[in-house]
Each structure stands twice: as C-alpha cells, then as structure tokens.
C-alpha atoms as a PDB file:
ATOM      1  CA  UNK A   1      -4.086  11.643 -44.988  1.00  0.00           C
ATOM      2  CA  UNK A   2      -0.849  12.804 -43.349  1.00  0.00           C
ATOM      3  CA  UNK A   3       1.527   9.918 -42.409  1.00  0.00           C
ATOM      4  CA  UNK A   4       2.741  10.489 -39.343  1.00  0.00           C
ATOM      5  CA  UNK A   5       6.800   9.854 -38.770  1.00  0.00           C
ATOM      6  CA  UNK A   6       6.848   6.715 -36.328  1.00  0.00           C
ATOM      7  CA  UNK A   7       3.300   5.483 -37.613  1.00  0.00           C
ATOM      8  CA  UNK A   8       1.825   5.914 -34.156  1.00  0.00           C
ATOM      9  CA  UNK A   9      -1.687   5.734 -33.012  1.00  0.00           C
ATOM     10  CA  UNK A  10      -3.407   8.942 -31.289  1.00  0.00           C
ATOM     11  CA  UNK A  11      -1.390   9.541 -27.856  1.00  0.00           C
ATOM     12  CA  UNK A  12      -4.337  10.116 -26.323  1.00  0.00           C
ATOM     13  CA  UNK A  13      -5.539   7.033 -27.299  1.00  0.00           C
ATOM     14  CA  UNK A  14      -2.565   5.329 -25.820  1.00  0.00           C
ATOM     15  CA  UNK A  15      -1.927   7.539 -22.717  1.00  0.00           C
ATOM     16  CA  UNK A  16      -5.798   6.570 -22.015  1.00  0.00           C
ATOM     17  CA  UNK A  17      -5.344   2.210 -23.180  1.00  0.00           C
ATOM     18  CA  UNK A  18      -2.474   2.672 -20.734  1.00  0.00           C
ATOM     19  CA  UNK A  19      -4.533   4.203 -17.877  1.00  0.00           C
ATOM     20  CA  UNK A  20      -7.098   1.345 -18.391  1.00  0.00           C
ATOM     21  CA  UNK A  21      -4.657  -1.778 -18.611  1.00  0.00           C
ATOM     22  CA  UNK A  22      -2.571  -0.273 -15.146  1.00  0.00           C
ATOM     23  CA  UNK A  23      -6.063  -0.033 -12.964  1.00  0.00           C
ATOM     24  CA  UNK A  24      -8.074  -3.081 -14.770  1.00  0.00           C
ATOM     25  CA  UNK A  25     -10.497  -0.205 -14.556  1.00  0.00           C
ATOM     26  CA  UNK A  26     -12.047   2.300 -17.099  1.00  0.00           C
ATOM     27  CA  UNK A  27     -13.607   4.176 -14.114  1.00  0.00           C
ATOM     28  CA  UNK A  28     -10.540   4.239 -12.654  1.00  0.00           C
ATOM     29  CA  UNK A  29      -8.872   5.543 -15.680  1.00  0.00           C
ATOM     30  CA  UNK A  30     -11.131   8.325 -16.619  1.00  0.00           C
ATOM     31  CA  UNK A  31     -10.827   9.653 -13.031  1.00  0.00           C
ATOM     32  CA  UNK A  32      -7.483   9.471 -13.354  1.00  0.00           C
ATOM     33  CA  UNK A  33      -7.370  11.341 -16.971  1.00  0.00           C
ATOM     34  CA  UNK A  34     -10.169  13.765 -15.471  1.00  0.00           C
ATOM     35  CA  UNK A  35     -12.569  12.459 -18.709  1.00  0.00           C
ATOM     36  CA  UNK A  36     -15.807  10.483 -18.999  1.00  0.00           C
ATOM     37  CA  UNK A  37     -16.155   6.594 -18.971  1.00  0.00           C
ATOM     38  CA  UNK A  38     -17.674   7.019 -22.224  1.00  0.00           C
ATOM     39  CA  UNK A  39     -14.191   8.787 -23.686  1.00  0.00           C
ATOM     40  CA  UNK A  40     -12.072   6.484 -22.351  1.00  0.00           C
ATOM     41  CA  UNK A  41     -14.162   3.710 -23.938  1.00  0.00           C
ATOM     42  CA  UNK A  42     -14.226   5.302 -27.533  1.00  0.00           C
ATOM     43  CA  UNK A  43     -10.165   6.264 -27.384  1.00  0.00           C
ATOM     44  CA  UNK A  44      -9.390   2.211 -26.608  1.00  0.00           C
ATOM     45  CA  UNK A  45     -11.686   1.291 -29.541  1.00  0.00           C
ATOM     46  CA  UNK A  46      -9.966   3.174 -31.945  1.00  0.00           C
ATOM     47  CA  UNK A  47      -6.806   1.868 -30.684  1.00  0.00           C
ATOM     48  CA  UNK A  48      -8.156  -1.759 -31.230  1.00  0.00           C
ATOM     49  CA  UNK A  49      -9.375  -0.477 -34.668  1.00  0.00           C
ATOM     50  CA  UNK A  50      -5.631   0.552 -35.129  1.00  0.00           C
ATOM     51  CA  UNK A  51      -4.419  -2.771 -34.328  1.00  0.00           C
ATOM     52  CA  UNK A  52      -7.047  -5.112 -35.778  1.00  0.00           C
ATOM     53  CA  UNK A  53      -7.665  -7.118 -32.661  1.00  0.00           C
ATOM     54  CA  UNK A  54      -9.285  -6.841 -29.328  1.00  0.00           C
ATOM     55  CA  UNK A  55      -6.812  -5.365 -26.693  1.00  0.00           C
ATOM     56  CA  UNK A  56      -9.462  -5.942 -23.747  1.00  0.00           C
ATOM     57  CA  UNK A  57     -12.057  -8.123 -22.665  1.00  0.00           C
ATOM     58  CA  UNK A  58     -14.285  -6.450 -20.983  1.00  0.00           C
ATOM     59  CA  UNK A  59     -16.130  -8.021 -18.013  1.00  0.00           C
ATOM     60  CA  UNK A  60     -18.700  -7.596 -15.056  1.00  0.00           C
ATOM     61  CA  UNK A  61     -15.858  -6.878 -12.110  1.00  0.00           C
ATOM     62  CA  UNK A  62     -13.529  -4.532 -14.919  1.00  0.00           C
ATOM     63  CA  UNK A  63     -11.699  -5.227 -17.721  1.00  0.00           C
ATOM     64  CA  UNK A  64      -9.327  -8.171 -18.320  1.00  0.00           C
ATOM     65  CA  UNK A  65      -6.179  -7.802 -20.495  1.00  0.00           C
ATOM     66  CA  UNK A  66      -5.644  -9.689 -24.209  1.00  0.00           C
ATOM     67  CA  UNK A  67      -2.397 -11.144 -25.347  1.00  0.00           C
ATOM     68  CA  UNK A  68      -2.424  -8.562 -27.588  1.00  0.00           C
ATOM     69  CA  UNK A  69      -2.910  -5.921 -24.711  1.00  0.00           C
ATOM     70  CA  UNK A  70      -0.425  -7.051 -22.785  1.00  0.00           C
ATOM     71  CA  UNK A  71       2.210  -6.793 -25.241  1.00  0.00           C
ATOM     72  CA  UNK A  72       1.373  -3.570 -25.703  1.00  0.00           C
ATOM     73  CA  UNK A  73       0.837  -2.138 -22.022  1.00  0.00           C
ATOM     74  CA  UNK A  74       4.207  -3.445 -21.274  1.00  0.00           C
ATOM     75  CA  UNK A  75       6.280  -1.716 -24.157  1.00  0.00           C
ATOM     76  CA  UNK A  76       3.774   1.635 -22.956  1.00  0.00           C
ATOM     77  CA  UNK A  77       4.481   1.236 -19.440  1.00  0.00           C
ATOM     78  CA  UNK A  78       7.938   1.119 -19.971  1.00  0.00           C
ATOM     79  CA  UNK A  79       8.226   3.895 -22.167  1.00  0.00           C
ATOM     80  CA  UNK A  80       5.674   6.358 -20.224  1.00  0.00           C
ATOM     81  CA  UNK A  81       7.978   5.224 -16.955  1.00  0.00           C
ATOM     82  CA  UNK A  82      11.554   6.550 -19.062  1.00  0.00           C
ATOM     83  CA  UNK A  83       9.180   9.716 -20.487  1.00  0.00           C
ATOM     84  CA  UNK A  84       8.430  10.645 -16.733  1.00  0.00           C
ATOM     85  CA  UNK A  85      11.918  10.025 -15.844  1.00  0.00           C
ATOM     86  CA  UNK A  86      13.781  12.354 -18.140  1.00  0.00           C
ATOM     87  CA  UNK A  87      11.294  14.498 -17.857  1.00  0.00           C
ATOM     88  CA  UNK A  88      11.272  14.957 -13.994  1.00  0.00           C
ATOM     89  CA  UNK A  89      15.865  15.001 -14.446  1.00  0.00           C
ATOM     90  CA  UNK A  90      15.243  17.857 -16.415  1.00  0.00           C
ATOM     91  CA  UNK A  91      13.143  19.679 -14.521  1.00  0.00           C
ATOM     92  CA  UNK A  92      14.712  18.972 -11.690  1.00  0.00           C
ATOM     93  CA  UNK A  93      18.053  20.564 -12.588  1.00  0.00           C
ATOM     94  CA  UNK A  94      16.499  23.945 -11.612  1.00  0.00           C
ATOM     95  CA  UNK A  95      14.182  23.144  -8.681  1.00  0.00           C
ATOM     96  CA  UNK A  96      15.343  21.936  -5.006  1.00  0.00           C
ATOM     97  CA  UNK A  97      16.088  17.947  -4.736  1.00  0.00           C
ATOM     98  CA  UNK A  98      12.779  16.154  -3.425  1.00  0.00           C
ATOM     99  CA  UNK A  99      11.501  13.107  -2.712  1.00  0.00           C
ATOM    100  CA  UNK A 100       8.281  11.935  -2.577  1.00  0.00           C
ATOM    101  CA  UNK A 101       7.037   8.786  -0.384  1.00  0.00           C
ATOM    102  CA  UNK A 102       3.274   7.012  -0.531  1.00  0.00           C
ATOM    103  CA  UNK A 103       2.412   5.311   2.371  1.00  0.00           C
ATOM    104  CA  UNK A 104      -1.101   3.881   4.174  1.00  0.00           C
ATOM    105  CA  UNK A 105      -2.500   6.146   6.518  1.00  0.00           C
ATOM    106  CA  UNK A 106      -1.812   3.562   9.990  1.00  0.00           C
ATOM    107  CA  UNK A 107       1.943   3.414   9.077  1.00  0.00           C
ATOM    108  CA  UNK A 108       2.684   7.133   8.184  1.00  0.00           C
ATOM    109  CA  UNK A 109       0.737   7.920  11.242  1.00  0.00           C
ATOM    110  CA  UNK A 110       2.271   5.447  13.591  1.00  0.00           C
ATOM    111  CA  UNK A 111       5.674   4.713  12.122  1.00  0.00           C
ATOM    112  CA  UNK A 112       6.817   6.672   9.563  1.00  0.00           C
ATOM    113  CA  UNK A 113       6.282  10.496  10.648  1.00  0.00           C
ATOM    114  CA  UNK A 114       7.554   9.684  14.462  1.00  0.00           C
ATOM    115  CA  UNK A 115      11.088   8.563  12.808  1.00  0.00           C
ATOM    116  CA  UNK A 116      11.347  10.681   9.216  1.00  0.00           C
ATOM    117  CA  UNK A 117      12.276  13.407  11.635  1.00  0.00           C
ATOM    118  CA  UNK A 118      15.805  12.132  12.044  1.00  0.00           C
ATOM    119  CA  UNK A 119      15.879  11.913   8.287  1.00  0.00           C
ATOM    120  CA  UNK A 120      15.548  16.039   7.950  1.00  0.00           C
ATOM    121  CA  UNK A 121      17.898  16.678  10.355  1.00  0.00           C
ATOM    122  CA  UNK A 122      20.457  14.558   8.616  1.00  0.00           C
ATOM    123  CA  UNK A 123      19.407  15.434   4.981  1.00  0.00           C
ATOM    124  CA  UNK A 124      17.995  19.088   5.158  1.00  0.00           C
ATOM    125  CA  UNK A 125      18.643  19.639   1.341  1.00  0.00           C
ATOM    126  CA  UNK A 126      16.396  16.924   1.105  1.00  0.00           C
ATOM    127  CA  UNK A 127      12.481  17.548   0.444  1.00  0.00           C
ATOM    128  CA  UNK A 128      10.616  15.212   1.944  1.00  0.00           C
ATOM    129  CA  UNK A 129       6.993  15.045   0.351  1.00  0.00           C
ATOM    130  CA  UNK A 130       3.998  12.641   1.881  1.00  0.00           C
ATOM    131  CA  UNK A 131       0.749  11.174  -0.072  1.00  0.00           C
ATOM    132  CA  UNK A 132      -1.269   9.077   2.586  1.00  0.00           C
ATOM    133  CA  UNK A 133      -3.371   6.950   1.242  1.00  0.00           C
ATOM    134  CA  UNK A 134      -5.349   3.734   2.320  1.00  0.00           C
ATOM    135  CA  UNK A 135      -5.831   3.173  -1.377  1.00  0.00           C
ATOM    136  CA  UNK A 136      -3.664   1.124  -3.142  1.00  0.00           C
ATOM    137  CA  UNK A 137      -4.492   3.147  -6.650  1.00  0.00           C
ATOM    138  CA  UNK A 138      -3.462   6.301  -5.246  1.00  0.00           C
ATOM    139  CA  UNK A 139       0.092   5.359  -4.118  1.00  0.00           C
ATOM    140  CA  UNK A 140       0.652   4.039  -7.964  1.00  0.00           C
ATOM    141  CA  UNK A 141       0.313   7.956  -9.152  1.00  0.00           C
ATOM    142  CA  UNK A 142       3.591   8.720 -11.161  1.00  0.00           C
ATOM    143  CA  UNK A 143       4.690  11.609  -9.134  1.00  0.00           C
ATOM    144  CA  UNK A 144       5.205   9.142  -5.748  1.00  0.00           C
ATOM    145  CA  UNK A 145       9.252   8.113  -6.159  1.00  0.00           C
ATOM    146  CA  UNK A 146       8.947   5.468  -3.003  1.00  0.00           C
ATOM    147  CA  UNK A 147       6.257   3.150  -1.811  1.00  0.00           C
ATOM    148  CA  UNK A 148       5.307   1.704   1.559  1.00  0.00           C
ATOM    149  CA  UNK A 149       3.470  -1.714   0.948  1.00  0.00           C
ATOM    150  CA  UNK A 150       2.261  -4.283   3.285  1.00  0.00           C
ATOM    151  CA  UNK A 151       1.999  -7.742   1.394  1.00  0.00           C
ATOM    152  CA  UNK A 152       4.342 -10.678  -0.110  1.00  0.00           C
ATOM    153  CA  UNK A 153       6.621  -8.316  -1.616  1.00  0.00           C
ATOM    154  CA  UNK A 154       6.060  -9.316  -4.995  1.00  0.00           C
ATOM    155  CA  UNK A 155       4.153  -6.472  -7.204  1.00  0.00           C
ATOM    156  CA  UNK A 156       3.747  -6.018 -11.256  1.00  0.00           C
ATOM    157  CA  UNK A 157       6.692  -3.396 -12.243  1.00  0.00           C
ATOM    158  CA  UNK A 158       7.554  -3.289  -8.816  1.00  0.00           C
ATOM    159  CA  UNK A 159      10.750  -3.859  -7.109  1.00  0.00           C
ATOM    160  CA  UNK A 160      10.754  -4.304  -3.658  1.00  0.00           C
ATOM    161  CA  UNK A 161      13.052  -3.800  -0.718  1.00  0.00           C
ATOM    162  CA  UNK A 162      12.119  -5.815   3.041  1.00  0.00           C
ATOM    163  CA  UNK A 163      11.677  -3.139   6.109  1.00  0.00           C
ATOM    164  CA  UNK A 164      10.033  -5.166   8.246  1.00  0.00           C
ATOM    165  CA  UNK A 165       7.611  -8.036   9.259  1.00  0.00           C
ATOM    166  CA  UNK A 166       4.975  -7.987  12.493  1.00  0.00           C
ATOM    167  CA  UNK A 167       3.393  -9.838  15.132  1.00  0.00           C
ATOM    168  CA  UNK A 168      -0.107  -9.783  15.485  1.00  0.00           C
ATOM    169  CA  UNK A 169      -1.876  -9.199  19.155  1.00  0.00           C
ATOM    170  CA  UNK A 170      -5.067  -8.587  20.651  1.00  0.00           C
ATOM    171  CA  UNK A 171      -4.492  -5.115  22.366  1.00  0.00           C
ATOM    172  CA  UNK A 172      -7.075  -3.273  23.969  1.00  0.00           C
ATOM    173  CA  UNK A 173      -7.449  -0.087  26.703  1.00  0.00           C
ATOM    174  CA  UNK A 174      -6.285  -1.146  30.311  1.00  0.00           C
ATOM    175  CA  UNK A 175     -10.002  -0.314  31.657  1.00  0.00           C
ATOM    176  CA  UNK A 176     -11.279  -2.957  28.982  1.00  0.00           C
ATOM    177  CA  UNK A 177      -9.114  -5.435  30.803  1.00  0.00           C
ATOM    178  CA  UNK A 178     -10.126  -4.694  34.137  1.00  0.00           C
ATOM    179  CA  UNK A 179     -13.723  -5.362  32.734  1.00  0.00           C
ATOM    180  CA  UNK A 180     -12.606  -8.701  30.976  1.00  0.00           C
ATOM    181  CA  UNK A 181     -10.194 -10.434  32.982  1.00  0.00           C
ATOM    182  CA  UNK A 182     -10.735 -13.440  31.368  1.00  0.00           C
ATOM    183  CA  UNK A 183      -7.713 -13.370  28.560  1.00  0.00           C
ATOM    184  CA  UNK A 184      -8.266 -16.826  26.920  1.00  0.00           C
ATOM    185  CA  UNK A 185      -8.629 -17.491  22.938  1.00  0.00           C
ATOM    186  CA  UNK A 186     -12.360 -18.663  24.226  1.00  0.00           C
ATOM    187  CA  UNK A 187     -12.745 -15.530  26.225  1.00  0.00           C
ATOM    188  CA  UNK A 188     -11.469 -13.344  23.427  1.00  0.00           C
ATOM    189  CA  UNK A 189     -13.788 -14.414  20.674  1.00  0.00           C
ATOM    190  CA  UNK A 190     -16.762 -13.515  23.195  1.00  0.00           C
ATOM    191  CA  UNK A 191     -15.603  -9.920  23.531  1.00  0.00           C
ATOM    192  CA  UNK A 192     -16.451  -7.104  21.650  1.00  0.00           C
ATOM    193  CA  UNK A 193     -13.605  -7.161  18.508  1.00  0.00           C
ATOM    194  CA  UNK A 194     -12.741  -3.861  16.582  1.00  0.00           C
ATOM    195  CA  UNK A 195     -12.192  -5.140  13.168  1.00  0.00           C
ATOM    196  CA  UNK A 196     -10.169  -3.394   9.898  1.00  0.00           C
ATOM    197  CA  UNK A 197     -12.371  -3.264   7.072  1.00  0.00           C
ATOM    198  CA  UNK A 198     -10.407  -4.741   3.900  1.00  0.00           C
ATOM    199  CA  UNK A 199      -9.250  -1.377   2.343  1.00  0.00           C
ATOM    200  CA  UNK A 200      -6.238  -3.623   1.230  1.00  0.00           C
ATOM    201  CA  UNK A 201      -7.464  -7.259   1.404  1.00  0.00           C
ATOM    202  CA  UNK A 202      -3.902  -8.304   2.249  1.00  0.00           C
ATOM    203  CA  UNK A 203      -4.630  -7.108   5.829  1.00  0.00           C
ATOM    204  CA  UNK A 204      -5.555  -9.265   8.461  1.00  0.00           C
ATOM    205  CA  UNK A 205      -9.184  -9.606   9.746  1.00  0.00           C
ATOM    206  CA  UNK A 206      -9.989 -11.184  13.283  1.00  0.00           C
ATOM    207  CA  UNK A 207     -11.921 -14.226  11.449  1.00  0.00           C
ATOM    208  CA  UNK A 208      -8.373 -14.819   9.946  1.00  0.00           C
ATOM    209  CA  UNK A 209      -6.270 -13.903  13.232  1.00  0.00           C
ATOM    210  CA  UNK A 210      -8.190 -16.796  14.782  1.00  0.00           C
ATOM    211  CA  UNK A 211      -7.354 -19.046  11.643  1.00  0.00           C
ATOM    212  CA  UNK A 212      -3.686 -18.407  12.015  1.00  0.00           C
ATOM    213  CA  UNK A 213      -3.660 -18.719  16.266  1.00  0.00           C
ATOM    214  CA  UNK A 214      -5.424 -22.587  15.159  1.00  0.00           C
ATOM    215  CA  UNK A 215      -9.069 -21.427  17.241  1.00  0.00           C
ATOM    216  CA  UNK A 216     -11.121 -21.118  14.259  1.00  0.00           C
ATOM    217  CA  UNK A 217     -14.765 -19.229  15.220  1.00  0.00           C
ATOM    218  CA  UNK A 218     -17.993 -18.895  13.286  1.00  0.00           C
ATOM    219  CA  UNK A 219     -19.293 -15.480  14.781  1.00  0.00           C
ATOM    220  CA  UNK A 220     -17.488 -12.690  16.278  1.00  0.00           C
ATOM    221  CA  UNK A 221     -18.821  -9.857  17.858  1.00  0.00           C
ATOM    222  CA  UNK A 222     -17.184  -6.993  15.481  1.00  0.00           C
ATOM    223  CA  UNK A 223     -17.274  -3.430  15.420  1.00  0.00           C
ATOM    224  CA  UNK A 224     -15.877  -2.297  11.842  1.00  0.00           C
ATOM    225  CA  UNK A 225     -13.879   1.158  10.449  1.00  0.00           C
ATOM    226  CA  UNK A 226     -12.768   1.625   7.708  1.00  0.00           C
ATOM    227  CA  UNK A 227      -9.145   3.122   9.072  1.00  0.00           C
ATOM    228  CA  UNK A 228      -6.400   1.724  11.124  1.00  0.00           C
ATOM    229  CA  UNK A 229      -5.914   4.835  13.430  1.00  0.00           C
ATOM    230  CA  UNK A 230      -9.407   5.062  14.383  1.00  0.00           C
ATOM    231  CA  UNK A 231      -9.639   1.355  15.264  1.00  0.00           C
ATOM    232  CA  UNK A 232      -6.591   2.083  17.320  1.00  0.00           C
ATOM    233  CA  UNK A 233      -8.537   5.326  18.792  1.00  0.00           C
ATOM    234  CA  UNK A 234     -11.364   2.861  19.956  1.00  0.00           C
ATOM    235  CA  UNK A 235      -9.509   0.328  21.424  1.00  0.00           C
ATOM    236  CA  UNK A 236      -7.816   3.518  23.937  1.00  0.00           C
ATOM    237  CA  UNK A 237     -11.342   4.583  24.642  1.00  0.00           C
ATOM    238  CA  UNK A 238     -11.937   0.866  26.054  1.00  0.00           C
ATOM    239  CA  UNK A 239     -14.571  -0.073  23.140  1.00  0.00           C
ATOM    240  CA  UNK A 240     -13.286  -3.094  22.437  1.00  0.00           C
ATOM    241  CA  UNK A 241      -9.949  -5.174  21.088  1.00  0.00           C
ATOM    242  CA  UNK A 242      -7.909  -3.950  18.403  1.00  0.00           C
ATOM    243  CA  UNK A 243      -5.219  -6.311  16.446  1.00  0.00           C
ATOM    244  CA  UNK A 244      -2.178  -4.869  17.361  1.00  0.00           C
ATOM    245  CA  UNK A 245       0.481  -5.201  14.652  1.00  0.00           C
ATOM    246  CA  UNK A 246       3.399  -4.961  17.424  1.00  0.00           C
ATOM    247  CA  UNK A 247       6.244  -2.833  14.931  1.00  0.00           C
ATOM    248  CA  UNK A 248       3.258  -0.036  14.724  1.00  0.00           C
ATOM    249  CA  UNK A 249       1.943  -0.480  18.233  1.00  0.00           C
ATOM    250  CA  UNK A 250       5.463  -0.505  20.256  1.00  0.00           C
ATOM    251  CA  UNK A 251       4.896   3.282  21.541  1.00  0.00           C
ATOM    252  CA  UNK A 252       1.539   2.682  22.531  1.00  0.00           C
ATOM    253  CA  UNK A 253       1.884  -0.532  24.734  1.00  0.00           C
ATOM    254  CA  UNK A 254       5.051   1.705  26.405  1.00  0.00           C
ATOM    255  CA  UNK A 255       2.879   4.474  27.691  1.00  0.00           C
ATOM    256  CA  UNK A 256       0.147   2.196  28.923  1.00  0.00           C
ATOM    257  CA  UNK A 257      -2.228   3.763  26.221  1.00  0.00           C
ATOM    258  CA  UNK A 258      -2.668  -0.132  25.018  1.00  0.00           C
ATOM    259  CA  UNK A 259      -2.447  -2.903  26.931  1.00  0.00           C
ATOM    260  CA  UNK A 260      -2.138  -6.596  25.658  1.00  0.00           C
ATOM    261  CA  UNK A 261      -5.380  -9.025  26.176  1.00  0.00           C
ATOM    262  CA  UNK A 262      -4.039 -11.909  27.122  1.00  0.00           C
ATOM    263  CA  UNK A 263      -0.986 -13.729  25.325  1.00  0.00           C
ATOM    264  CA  UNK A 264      -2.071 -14.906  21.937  1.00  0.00           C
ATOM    265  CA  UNK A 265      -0.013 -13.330  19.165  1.00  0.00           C
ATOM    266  CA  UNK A 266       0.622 -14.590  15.303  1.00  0.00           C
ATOM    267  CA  UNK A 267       2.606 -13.958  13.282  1.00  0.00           C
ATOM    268  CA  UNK A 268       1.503 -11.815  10.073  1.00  0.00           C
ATOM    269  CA  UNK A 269       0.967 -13.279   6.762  1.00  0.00           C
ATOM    270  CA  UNK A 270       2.956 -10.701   5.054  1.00  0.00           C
ATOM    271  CA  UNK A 271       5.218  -7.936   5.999  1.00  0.00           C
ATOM    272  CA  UNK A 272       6.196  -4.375   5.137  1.00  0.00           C
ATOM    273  CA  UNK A 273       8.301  -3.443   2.516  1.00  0.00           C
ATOM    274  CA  UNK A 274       9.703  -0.387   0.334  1.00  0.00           C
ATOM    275  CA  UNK A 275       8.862  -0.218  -3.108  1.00  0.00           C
ATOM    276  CA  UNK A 276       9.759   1.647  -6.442  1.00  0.00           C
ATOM    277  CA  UNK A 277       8.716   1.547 -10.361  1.00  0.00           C
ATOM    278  CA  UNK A 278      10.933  -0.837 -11.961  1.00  0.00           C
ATOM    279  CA  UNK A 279      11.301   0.943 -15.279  1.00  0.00           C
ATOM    280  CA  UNK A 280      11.992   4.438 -13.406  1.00  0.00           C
ATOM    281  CA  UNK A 281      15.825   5.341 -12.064  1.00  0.00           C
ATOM    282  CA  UNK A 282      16.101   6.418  -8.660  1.00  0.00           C
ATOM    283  CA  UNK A 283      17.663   9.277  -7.889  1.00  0.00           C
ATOM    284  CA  UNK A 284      20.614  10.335  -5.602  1.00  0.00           C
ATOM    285  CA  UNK A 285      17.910  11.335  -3.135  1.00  0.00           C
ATOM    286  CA  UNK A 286      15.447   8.765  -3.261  1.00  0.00           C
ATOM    287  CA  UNK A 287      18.459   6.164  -2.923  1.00  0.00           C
ATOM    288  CA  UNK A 288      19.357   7.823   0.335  1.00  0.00           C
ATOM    289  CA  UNK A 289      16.035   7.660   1.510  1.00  0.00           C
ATOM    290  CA  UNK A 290      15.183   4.080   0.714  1.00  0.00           C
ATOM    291  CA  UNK A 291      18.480   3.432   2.183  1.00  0.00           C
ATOM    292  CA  UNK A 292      17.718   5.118   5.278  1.00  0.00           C
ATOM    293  CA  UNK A 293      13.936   3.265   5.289  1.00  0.00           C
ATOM    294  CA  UNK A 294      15.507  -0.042   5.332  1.00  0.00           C
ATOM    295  CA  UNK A 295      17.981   0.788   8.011  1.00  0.00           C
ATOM    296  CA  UNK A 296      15.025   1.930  10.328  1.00  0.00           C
ATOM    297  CA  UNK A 297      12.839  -1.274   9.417  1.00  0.00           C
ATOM    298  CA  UNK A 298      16.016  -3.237  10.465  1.00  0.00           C
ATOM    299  CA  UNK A 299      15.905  -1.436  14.044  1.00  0.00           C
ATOM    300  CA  UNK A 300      11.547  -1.407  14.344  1.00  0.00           C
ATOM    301  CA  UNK A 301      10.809  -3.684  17.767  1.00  0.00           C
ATOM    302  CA  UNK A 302       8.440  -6.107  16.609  1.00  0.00           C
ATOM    303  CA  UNK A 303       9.337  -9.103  18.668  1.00  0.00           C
ATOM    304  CA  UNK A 304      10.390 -11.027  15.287  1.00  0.00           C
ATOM    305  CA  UNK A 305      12.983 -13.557  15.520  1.00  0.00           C
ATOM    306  CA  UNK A 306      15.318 -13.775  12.534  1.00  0.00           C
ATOM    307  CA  UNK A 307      14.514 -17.259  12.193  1.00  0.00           C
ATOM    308  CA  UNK A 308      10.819 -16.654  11.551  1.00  0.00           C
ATOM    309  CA  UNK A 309      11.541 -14.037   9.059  1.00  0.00           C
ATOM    310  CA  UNK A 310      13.455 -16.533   6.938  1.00  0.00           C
ATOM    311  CA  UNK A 311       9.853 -18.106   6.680  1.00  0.00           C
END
C-alpha cells in the first residue's frame, strides 16, 4: 500500500465529514456536494475507521458532533477557510475586484438594494454580487465574502459587525384602519394578523410581539407566508396587520403605503448585523464595503434610542 506524504485520510472523505459537521445535516451535505445520502454516509465511516472512534452521533433531528469530531471539524474548517482564501487571491489577480454579499430576501429588498446604489457610484471598480436567501444554509456557501444576519450577533466562526437594531409595530393599509378604528392591544389581537412563518426562528412572531408589549393572548387570528415582502404586500392590499420592523418599513409609512395601527411598538429581540468567516481575510474590497454597511446602519431611521441599544 502506498504511504501517502502527510498520512492523510481520502479528501473526499474529509471535504464530505466537513460538509456534514458545518450543516448538522447529511442531507444537507450531500446536496451541497451534489452526491447521495448514502455516499456521504459511507465517506464519514471510513473516516471514523481512519481514526478509530466515532466522529458523529447520529440522531432523529440530524447528526450531533463527538469530541473527537469537533477537534477535527475545527482544524478542517480552518484549513478549507485559508484553502479558499489563497485560492480566490490568486485567481483574483487576473479577474475584476468583486464582492459578494448574502442577505434575507425582506432586507435586500427593502434596505439593502434602495441604498447599495450610492455604493456603485462611489466604488465603480467595485463588483457588487447579491445571493438572497431566506435560508440561513445558503448564505454560509463559501463564495458569499459578507453576511447580513438578524440575531444576537454571536455565530460559530463568525465575526460580527452591529448595523442596526429595530422597533417592532403593527402596520397595516390605511383602508384597514378606516375599517378598524379601534387601535387598542385588545382590539389588535381581534383583527386579522399577517404572521412570518419561522424561516429563521430568530424572527419575531405576533404570539411573541404580544409577549414582549406585556398583553400575552392564547389565539390570534393569523394569516401565514412564508416571506417577508409578501406579508408586507398583504398588509398594502388591506388584508390584515403586518409587524412592521420600523428600519425596513421607514419608506413605506412615508408614502402612506403603510400606516401604523395604533401605538404599540417593541422593541426587537435582536438586531441586524454584518458578518464574515472568521478564518477567511477580507479583502481591500470587502473591507470597504463592510465599512460602508456599517456607516449606513448607523444612519437607518428606526426610532432607536442609543440608550436602548446599549441593552
């Protein structure tokens, strides 16, 4: 048998252990690495075999991790992370300078493409390149350089920059008010509510905008989609009330499209920041445009005091 130089396992083996331990999925992975479930499964057991121990558990929701594994996905993340890297730098010496940002679908649509306009005009050797995605899997795909994330602002090999944080309103079309004058937190939950199905469970639902306003309600009469835009979309067409997370909304409620219903407003759980692989250098570009991200964050009108973002 031919001794390989570093003593390494099969690369596939590893690119596809890798795959699994990033996504806690093997479904995930194999769609990822365009191979069967069943390949995916055989290339991690001969990697175990290599090692002489379990590097997953596997159970009933996914996969868990093992000591073991975990030792190992780290080193591999790592070094796949400084792989890509030198591998984009030298590619990149003979192709334009590009950047590439992931983002959810409500804030490209509603905040990030009605500002990244000023960005071109001030950068137009830059290439600005968009994946919009409600899925949080797809915005982890090694070619995305920056990240738009809504949440704590803590993430696994993630470093994280603050843009901005929201509050929450009920918002609805102006004919829906003139139908429903009655504004109250009693009135409210009685109404017809147009509710965000979890896509990313770290965005807020009515039942928990009710929580957080201290009016706690057992049923609500909900309406669900499974994208921000469209619930926006129905709220216009007077179908019902949307949550309006005010740093997105601002435009709207200016041109009378939206309309508030009634006063009650939270503030959100989380808040929105920029994001980038922590074992991957920036480039020139990509610094300039997070730069320029947190600059416009700083400048969103959300209604936030200073004080409450210190929270």
């Amino acid at each position: 048998m031919v001794r390989r130089f570093y003593d390494l396992p099969s690369l596939t083996a590893l690119a596809a252990f890798e795959a699994v331990a990033r996504h806690r999925s093997m479904t995930r992975a194999a769609a990822e690495l365009n191979v069967t479930t069943g390949a995916i499964s055989r290339q991690v057991r001969s990697l175990e075999s290599f090692v002489g121990g379990p590097l997953l558990r596997r159970e009933r929701r996914g996969v868990e991790i093992s000591a073991k594994g975990a030792e190992l996905y780290s080193v591999l993340s790592t070094g796949f992370s400084q792989f890509s890297n030198a591998l984009r730098q030298i590619k990149s010496t003979a192709a334009a300078t590009a950047v590439t940002v992931g983002a959810p679908t409500a804030f490209a649509s509603l905040w990030l493409m009605k500002r990244i306009g000023d960005f071109w005009r001030a950068h137009p050797d830059i290439t600005i390149n968009h994946l919009v995605s409600d899925n949080a899997h797809d915005l982890r795909r090694a070619e995305i350089d920056l990240r738009i994330r809504y949440g704590s602002g803590s993430w696994p090999d993630e470093s994280a920059a603050f843009l901005f944080r929201d509050h929450l309103i009920p918002v609805c079309g102006p004919r829906f008010l003139k139908q429903h004058p009655a504004t109250s937190l009693a009135a409210l939950s009685g109404v017809p509510l147009l509710n965000l199905h979890q896509v990313d469970p770290a965005w807020t639902t009515w039942e928990e905008w009710f929580r957080l306003a201290g009016h706690p309600v057992e049923q609500l009469k909900t309406r669900t989609a499974n994208n921000y835009v469209s619930i926006l979309n129905a709220a216009m067409d007077n179908q019902g009330v949307a949550i309006g997370w005010s740093g997105l909304i601002a435009p709207l409620l200016k041109d009378g499209s939206l309309v508030r219903f009634g006063k009650g407003k939270v503030l959100s759980p989380g808040a929105f920041y920029v994001t980038w692989n922590d074992h991957r250098k920036l480039d020139d570009a990509a610094r300039l445009l997070k730069a320029w991200l947190i600059d416009a964050g700083a400048t969103t009108p959300t209604g936030v005091s200073a004080k409450a973002l210190q929270r």
